[in-house]
Protein backbone atom coordinates (compact mmCIF):
# COMPACT_ATOMS: atom_id res chain seq x y z
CA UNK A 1 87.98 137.37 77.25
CA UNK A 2 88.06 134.23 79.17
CA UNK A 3 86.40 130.96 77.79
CA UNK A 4 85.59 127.94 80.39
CA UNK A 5 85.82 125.14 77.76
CA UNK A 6 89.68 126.93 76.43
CA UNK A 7 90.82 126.93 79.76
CA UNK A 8 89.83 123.87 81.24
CA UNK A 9 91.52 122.52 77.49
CA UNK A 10 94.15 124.06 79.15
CA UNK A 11 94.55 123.10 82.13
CA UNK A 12 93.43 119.31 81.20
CA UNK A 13 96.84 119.66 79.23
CA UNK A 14 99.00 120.40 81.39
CA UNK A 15 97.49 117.24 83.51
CA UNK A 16 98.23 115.13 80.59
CA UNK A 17 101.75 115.60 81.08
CA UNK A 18 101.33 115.30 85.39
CA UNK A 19 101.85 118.95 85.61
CA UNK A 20 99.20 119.49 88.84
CA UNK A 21 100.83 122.94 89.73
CA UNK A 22 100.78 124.63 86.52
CA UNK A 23 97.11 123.34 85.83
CA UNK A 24 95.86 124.51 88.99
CA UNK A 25 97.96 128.23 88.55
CA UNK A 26 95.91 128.32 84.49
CA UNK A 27 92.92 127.65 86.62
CA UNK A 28 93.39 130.20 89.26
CA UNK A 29 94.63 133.04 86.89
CA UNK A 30 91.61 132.52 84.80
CA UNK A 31 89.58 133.12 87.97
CA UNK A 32 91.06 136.30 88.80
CA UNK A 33 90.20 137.90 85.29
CA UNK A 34 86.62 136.15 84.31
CA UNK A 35 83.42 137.02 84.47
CA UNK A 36 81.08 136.19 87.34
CA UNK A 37 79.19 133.24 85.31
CA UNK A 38 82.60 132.10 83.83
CA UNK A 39 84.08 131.75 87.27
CA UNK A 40 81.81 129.57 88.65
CA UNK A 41 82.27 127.54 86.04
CA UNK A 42 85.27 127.51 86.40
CA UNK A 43 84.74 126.83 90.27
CA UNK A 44 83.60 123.43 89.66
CA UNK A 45 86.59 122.66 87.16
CA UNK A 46 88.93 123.60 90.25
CA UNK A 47 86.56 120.98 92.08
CA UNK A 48 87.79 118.35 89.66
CA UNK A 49 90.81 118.80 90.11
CA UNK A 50 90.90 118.58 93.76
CA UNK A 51 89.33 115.60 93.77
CA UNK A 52 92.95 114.08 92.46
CA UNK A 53 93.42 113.91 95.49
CA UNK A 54 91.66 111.50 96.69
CA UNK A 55 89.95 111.95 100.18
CA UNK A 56 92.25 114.93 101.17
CA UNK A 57 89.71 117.06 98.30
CA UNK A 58 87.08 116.84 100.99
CA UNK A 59 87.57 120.45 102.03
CA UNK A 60 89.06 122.30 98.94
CA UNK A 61 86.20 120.68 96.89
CA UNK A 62 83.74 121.88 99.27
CA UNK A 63 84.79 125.04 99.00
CA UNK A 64 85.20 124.75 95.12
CA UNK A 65 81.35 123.88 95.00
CA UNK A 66 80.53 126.79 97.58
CA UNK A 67 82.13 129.10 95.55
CA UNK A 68 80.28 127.97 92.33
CA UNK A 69 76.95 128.31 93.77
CA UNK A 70 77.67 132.00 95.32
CA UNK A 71 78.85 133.07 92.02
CA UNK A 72 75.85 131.76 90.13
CA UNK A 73 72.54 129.61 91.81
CA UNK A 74 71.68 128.55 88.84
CA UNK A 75 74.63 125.58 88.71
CA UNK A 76 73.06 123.72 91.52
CA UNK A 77 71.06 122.33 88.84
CA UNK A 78 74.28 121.83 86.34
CA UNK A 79 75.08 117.93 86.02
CA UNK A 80 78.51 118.58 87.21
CA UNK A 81 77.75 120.41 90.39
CA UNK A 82 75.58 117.04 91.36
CA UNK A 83 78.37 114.79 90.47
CA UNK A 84 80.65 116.91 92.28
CA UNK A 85 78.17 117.28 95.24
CA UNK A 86 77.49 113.10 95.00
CA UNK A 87 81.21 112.58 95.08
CA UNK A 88 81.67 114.62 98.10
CA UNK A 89 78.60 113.27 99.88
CA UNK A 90 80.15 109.71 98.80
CA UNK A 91 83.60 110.96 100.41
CA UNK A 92 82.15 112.31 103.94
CA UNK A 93 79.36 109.44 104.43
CA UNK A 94 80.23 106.49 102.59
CA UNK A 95 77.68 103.87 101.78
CA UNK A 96 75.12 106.36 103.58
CA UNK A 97 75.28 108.92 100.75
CA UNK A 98 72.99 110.00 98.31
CA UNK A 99 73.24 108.64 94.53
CA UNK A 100 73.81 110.97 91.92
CA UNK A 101 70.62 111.81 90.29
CA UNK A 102 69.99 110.61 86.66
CA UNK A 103 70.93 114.16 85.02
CA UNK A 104 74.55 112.96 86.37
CA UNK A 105 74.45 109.71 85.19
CA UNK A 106 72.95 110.24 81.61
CA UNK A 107 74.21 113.48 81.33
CA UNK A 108 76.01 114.74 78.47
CA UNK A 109 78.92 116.02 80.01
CA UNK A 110 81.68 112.83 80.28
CA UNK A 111 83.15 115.06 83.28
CA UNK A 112 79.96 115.05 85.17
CA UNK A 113 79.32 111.07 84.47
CA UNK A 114 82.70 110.62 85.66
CA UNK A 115 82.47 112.34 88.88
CA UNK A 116 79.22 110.66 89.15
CA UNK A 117 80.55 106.85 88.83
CA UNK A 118 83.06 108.33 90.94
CA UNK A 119 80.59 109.10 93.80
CA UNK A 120 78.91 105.55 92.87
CA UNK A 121 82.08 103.48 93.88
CA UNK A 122 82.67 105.51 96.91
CA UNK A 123 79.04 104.80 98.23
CA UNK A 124 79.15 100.89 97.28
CA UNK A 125 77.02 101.31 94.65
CA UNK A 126 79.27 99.12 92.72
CA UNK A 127 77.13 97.70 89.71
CA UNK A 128 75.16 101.06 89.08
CA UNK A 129 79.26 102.29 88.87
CA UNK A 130 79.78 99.97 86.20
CA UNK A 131 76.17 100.74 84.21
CA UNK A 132 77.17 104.09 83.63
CA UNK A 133 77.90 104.67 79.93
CA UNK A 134 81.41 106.03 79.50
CA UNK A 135 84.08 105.62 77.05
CA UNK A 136 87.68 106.65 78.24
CA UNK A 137 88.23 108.31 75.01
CA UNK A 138 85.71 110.71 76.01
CA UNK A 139 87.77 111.84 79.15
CA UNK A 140 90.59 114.10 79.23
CA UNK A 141 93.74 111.92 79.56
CA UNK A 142 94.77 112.26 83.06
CA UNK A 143 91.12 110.80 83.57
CA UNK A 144 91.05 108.03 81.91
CA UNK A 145 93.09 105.62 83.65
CA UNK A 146 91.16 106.69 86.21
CA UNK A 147 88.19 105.29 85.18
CA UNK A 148 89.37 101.98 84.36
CA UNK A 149 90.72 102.04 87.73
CA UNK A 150 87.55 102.77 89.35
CA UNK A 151 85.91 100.34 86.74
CA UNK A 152 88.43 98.04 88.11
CA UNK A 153 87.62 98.51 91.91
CA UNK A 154 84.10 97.88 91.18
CA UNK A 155 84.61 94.81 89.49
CA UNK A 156 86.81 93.06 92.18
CA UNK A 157 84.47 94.29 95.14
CA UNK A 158 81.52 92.50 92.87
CA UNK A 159 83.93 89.14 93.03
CA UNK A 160 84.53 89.46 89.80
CA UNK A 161 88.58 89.33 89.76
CA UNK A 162 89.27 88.23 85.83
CA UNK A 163 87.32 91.47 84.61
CA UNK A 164 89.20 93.50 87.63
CA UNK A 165 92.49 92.00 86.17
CA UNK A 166 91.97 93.40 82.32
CA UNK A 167 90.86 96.43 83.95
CA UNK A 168 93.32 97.33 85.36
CA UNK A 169 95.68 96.54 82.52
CA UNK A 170 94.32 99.03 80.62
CA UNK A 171 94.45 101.70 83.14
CA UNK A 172 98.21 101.07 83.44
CA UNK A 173 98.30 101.33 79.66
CA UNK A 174 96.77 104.72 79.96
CA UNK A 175 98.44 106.01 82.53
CA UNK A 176 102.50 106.70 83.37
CA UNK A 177 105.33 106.83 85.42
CA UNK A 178 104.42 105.99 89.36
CA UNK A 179 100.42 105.86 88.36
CA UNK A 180 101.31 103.11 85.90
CA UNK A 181 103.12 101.39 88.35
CA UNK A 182 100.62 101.53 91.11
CA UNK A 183 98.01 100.23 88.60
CA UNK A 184 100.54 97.16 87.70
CA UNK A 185 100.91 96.38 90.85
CA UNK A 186 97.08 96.49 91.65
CA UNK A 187 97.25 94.43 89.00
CA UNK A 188 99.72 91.93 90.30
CA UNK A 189 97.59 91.49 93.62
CA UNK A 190 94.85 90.77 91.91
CA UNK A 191 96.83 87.81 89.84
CA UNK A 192 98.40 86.42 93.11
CA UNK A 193 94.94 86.24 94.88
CA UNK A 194 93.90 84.24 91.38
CA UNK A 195 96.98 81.78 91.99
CA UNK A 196 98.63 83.20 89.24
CA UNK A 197 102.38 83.42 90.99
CA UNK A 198 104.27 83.97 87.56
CA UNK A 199 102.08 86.17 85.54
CA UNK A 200 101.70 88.18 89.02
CA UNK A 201 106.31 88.60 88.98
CA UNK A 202 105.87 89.26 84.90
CA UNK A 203 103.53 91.91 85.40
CA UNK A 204 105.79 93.55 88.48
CA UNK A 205 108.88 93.28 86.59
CA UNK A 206 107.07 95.91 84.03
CA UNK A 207 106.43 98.07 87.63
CA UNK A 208 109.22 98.05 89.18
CA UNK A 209 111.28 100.82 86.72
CA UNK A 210 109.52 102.93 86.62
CA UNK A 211 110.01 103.98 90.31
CA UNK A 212 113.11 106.78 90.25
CA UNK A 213 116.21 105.70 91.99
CA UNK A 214 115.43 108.15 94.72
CA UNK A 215 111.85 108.15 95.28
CA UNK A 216 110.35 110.39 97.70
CA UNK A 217 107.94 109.80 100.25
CA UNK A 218 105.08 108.44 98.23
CA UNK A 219 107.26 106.31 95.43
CA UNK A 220 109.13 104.65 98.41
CA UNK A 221 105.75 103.66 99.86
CA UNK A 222 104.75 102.50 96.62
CA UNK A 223 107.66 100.77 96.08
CA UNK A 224 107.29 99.32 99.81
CA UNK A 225 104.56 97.78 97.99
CA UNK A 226 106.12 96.33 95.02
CA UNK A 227 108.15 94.29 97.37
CA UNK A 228 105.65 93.06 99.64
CA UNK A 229 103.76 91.85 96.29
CA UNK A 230 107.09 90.75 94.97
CA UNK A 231 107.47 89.00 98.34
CA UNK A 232 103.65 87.39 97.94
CA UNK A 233 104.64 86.20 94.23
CA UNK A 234 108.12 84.20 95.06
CA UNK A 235 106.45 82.85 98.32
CA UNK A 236 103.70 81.12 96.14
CA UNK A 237 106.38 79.90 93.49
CA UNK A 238 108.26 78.02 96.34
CA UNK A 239 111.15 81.15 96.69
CA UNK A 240 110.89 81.44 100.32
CA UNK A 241 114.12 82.36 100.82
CA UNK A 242 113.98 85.28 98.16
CA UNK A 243 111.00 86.11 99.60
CA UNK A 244 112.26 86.90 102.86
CA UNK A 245 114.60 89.29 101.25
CA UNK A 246 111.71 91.19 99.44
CA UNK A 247 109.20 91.40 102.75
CA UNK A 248 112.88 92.58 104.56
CA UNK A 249 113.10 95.54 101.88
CA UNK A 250 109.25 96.14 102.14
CA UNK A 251 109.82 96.73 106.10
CA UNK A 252 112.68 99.12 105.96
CA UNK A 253 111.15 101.05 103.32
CA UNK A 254 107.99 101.56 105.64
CA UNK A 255 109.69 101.86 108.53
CA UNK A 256 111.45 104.44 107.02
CA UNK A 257 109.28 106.88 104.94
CA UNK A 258 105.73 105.82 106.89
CA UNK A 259 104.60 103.08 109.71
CA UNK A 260 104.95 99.19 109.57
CA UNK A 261 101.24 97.87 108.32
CA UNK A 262 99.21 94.60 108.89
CA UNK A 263 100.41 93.56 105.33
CA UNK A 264 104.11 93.35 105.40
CA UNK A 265 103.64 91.85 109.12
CA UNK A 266 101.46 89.17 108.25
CA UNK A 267 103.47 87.87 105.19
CA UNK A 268 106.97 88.03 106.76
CA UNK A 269 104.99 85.71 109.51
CA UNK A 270 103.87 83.12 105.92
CA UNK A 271 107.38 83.37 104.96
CA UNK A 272 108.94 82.67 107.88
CA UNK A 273 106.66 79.88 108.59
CA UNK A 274 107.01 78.20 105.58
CA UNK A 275 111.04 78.06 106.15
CA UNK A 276 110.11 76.48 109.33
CA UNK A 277 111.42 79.47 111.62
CA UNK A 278 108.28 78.84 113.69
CA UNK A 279 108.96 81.32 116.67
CA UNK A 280 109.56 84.16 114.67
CA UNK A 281 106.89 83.58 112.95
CA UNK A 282 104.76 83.80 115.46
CA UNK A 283 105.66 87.19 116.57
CA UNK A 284 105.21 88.08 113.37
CA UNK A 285 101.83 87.42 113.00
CA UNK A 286 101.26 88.59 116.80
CA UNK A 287 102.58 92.14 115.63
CA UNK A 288 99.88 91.70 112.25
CA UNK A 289 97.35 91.24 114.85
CA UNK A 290 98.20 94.51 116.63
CA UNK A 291 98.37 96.54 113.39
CA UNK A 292 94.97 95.00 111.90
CA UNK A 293 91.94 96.80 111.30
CA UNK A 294 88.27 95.20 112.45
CA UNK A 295 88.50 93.46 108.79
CA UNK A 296 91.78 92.36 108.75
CA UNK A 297 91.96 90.78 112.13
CA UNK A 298 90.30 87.56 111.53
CA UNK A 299 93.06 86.86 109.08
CA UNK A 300 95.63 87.83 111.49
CA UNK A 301 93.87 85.32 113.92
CA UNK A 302 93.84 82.59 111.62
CA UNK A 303 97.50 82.82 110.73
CA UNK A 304 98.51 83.30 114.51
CA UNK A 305 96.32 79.94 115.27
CA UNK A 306 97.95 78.06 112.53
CA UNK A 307 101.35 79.26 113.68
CA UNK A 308 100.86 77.91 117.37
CA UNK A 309 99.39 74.76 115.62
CA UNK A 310 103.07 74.55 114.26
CA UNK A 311 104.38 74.76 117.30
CA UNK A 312 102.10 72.25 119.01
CA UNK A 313 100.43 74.81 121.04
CA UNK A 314 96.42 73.49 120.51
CA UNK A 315 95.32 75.16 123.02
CA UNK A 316 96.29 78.33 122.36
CA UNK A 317 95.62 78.15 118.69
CA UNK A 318 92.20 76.62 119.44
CA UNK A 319 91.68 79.93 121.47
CA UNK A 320 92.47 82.06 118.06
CA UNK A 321 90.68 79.68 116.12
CA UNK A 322 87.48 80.13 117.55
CA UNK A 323 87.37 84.08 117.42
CA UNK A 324 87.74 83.65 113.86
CA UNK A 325 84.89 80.92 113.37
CA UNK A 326 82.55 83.63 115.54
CA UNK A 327 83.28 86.13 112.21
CA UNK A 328 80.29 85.90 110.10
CA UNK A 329 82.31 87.53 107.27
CA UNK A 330 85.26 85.97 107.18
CA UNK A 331 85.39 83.80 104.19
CA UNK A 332 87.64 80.66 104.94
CA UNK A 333 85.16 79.11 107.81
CA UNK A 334 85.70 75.52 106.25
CA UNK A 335 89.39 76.22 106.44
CA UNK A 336 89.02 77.24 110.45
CA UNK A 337 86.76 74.26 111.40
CA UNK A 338 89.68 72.04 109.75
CA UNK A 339 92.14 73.75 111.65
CA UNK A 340 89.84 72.90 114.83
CA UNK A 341 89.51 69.67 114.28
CA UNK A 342 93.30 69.58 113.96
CA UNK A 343 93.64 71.01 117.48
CA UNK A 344 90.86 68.29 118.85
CA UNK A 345 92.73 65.61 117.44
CA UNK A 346 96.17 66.74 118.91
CA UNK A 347 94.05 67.07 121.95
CA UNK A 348 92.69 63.57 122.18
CA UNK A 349 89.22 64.60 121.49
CA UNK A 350 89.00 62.24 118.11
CA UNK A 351 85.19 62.35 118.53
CA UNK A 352 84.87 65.94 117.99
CA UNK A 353 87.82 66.34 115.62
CA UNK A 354 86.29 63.54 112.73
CA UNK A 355 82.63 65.86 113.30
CA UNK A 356 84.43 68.89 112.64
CA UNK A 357 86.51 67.77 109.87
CA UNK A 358 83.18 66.16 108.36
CA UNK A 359 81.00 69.24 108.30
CA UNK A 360 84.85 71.12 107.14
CA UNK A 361 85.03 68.64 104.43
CA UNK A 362 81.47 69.09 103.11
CA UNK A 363 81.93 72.97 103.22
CA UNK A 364 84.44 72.69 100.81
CA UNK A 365 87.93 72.05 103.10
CA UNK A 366 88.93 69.36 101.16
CA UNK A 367 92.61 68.87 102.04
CA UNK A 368 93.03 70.00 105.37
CA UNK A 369 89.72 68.14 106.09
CA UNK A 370 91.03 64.85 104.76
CA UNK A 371 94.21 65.45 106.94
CA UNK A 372 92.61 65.18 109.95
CA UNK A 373 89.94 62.46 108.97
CA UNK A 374 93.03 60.42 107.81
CA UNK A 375 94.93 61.04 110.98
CA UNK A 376 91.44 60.01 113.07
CA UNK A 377 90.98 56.59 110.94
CA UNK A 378 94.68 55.23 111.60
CA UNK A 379 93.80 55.75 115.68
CA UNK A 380 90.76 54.03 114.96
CA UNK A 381 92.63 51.37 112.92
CA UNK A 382 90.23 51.69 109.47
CA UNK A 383 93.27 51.76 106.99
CA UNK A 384 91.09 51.38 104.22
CA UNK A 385 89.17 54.69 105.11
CA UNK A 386 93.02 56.27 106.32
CA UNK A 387 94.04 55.34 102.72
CA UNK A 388 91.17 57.07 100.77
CA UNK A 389 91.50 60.22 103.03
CA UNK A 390 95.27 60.47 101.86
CA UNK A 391 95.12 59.91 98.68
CA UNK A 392 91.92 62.30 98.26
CA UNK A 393 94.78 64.44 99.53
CA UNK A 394 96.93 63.99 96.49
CA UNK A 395 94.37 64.26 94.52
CA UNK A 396 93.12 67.87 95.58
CA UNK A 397 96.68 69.47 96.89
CA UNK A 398 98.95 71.67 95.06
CA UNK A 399 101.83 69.46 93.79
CA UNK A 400 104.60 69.38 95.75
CA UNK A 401 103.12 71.76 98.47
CA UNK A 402 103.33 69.89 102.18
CA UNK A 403 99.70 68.93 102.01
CA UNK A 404 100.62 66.73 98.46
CA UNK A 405 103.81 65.42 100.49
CA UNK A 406 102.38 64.64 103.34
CA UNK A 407 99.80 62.61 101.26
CA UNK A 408 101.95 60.47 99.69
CA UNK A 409 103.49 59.77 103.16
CA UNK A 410 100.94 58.78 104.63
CA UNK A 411 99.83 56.23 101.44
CA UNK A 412 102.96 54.62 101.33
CA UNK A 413 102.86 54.09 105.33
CA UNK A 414 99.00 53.16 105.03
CA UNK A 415 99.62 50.64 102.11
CA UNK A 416 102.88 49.30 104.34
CA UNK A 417 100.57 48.51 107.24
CA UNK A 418 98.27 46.96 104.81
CA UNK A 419 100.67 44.20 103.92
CA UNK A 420 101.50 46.09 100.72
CA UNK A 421 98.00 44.71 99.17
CA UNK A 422 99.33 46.90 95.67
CA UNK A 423 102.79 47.68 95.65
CA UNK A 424 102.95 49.52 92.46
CA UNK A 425 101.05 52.01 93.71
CA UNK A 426 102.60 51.47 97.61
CA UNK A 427 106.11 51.89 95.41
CA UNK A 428 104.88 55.25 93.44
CA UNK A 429 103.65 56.85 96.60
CA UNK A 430 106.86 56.09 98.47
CA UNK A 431 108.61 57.42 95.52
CA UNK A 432 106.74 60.62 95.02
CA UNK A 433 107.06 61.52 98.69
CA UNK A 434 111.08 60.31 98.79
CA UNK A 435 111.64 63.05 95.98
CA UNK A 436 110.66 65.59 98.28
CA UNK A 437 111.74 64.74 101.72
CA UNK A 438 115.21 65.57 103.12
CA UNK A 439 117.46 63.16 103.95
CA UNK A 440 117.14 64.75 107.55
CA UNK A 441 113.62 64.26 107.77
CA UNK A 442 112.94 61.35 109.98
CA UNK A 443 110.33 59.57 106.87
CA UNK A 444 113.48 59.43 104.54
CA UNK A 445 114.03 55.99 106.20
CA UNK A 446 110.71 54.85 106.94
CA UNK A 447 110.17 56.00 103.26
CA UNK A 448 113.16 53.83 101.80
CA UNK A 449 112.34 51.14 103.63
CA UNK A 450 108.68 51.33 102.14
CA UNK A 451 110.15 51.91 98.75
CA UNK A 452 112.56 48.62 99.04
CA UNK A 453 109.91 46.38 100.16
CA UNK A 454 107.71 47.39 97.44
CA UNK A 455 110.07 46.79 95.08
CA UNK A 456 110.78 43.45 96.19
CA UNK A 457 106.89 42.55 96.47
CA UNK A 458 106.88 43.73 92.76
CA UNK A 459 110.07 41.33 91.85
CA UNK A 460 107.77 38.72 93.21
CA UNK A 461 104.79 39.67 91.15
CA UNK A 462 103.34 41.38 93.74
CA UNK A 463 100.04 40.78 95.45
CA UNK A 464 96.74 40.09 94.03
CA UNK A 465 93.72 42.40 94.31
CA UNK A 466 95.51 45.60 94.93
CA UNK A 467 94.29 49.01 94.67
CA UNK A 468 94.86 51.12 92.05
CA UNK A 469 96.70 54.27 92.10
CA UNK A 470 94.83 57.47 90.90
């Protein structure tokens, strides 16, 4: 006689080991040979099972929960069926779906408050997701990495991208082979959005073998990913170079097993543009634009602008700018105004670049901000107000990123114009900045000729009431 519970024990065993095909055939032999009540049952196991995967279920688990009602009425009131039903409500309608009702949420079956956090994290319903009392030990196996990487989800569209992070390290501990992957390199995202550039390559390096050396459709877009990640990681260590051959690998491998996306286009464009190929960059980012979605687009709009900024093209990036600043949702509006106000000021219009680079600053733009207020004071001849810009610079930059460079340019040019009022810190500045600028770059000189004259002025005892460096 055939027993639900025994052969969904079965079937959840054969999923422990990623056997999908033999746990749907124990599944569908069962069906052939149970009872009426047992196979409706049995109907909304099959249901689960669809839901693997993902949003192509939508039809089989309708049908699944069609079947399970014909067979027996009754299980419209069963806390599965309604986490089943929620989930496929949350599938086909999104945010506009119906919650699962409370006997899914507190019910006693973990399968049914699965499926309904499940249909909570498909409708948006992130924190009521997260409130749902479930322990992963409770959950067949295949299940729960699964919901640690829901968990996960939840967290990160909440903002909250530490608790995302652990999550998802434990899914990847629960899960294997290509699943564990994919969660590392969710993971990995997650620590390069963070600013976490090394921990983000550690945790990839664990991803990367567990892709086969001839990976079929799927793997190779997976592992498309893993390079445009790897390609995000080495960019924000300074690896520019290496990271042109990752995003190159990333592109072939869509290209060849599914279509170029918004992602791969818009980095190559960063990469490129931070090894100064400007022109290629910009069609880079012009081919992001065309592949971007309604959210993504701002971003590819912001990159394009900064790109034509590059190339001296104000107008044009002022253009791009401005669709961007009309996004209410995009979140790096202090980092747009700056780039306006760089675009007034290499415009002439120093009025309306120091007001836009004031309101930029006070929304948090700090650097890019100061850039432009610095650039607007030396026109206007207020070196003391140039100098505290810069170095307000060094303070907030990234060392050794252009912004931090640039700074300590500027200082040691500022502080020359001054008369050299402090030239220890007119000396440390020119040094700082001399360390990273290429003998090709036209402020080498300018630089050494700073850094002499310093040093002289400080042979002499230098000058009295200088300003300190920070």
């Amino acid at each position: 006689m055939i027993d639900a519970a025994t052969t969904w024990h079965q079937a959840t065993a054969a999923l422990a080991g990623s056997e999908y095909d033999s746990a749907f055939d124990v599944l569908e032999h069962a069906m052939n040979e149970a009872s009426r009540d047992v196979r409706a049952r049995l109907a909304l196991y099959l249901g689960s099972l669809h839901t693997l995967y993902g949003d192509a279920a939508t039809d089989p688990l309708a049908a699944a929960l069609q079947e399970a009602r014909t067979l027996n009425p009754a299980l419209r009131a069963d806390p599965l069926y309604q986490a089943l039903s929620a989930e496929l409500d949350a599938r086909t309608r999104g945010p506009d779906a119906a919650a699962p009702p409370p006997q899914a949420t507190g019910a006693a079956d973990p399968l049914a408050r699965y499926h309904a956090v499940c249909a909570l994290a498909l409708s948006d319903r992130h924190q009521e997701a997260l409130d749902v009392v479930l322990a992963s030990t409770e959950l067949p196996e295949h299940l729960r990495w699964r919901l640690r990487s829901w968990q996960a989800d939840a967290q990160e569209q909440l903002g909250h991208t530490a608790d995302a992070v652990l999550l998802y390290a434990e899914a990847a501990h629960l899960a294997q082979g290509i699943d564990r992957a994919t969660m590392l390199q969710e993971q990995a995202a997650l620590l390069i959005q963070q600013g976490q550039a090394e921990n983000a390559k550690t945790v990839l390096d664990q991803a990367r073998p567990l892709y086969p050396q001839r990976p079929n459709e799927e793997e190779a877009l997976g592992l498309a990913t893993w390079h445009y990640l790897r390609a995000q990681a080495l960019l924000n260590s300074g690896q520019p170079d290496a990271a042109l051959d990752m995003i190159r690998e990333a592109d072939r491998l869509e290209r060849e097993h599914g279509d170029p996306s918004y992602g791969v286009s818009l980095v190559r464009g960063q990469v490129l543009a931070q090894l100064g190929r400007q022109e290629e960059a910009l069609e880079s980012f012009a081919n992001a634009l065309t592949l971007a979605s309604d959210v993504d687009r701002p971003y590819a709009n912001h990159e394009l602008g900064v790109a034509l900024l590059d190339l001296d093209r104000p107008v044009e990036a002022r253009e791009k700018l401005e669709s961007v600043l009309n996004e209410p949702e995009y979140p790096y509006h202090p980092e747009v105004l700056a780039d306006i106000a760089e675009c007034d000021y290499r415009l002439g219009r120093l009025q309306e670049a120091q007001l836009e680079a004031e309101q930029a600053l006070a929304q948090g733009a700090v650097v890019p901000a100061s850039l432009v207020l610095g650039s607007v004071a030396l026109d206007y001849f207020q070196l003391d107000d140039a100098l505290e810009h810069y170095e307000r610079v060094i303070r907030e930059a990234a060392p050794d990123s252009r912004d931090w460079i640039t700074g300590h340019q500027m200082a040691a040019d500022v502080m020359a114009q001054q008369g050299f009022p402090n030239p220890a810190a007119a000396y440390a500045h020119a040094q700082q900045a001399l360390a990273s600028t290429p003998e090709s770059d036209d402020w080498h000189v300018t630089l050494q000729d700073h850094l002499r004259k310093a040093e002289a002025m400080l042979e002499q005892g230098g000058a009295p009431g200088g300003r300190m460096l920070n």
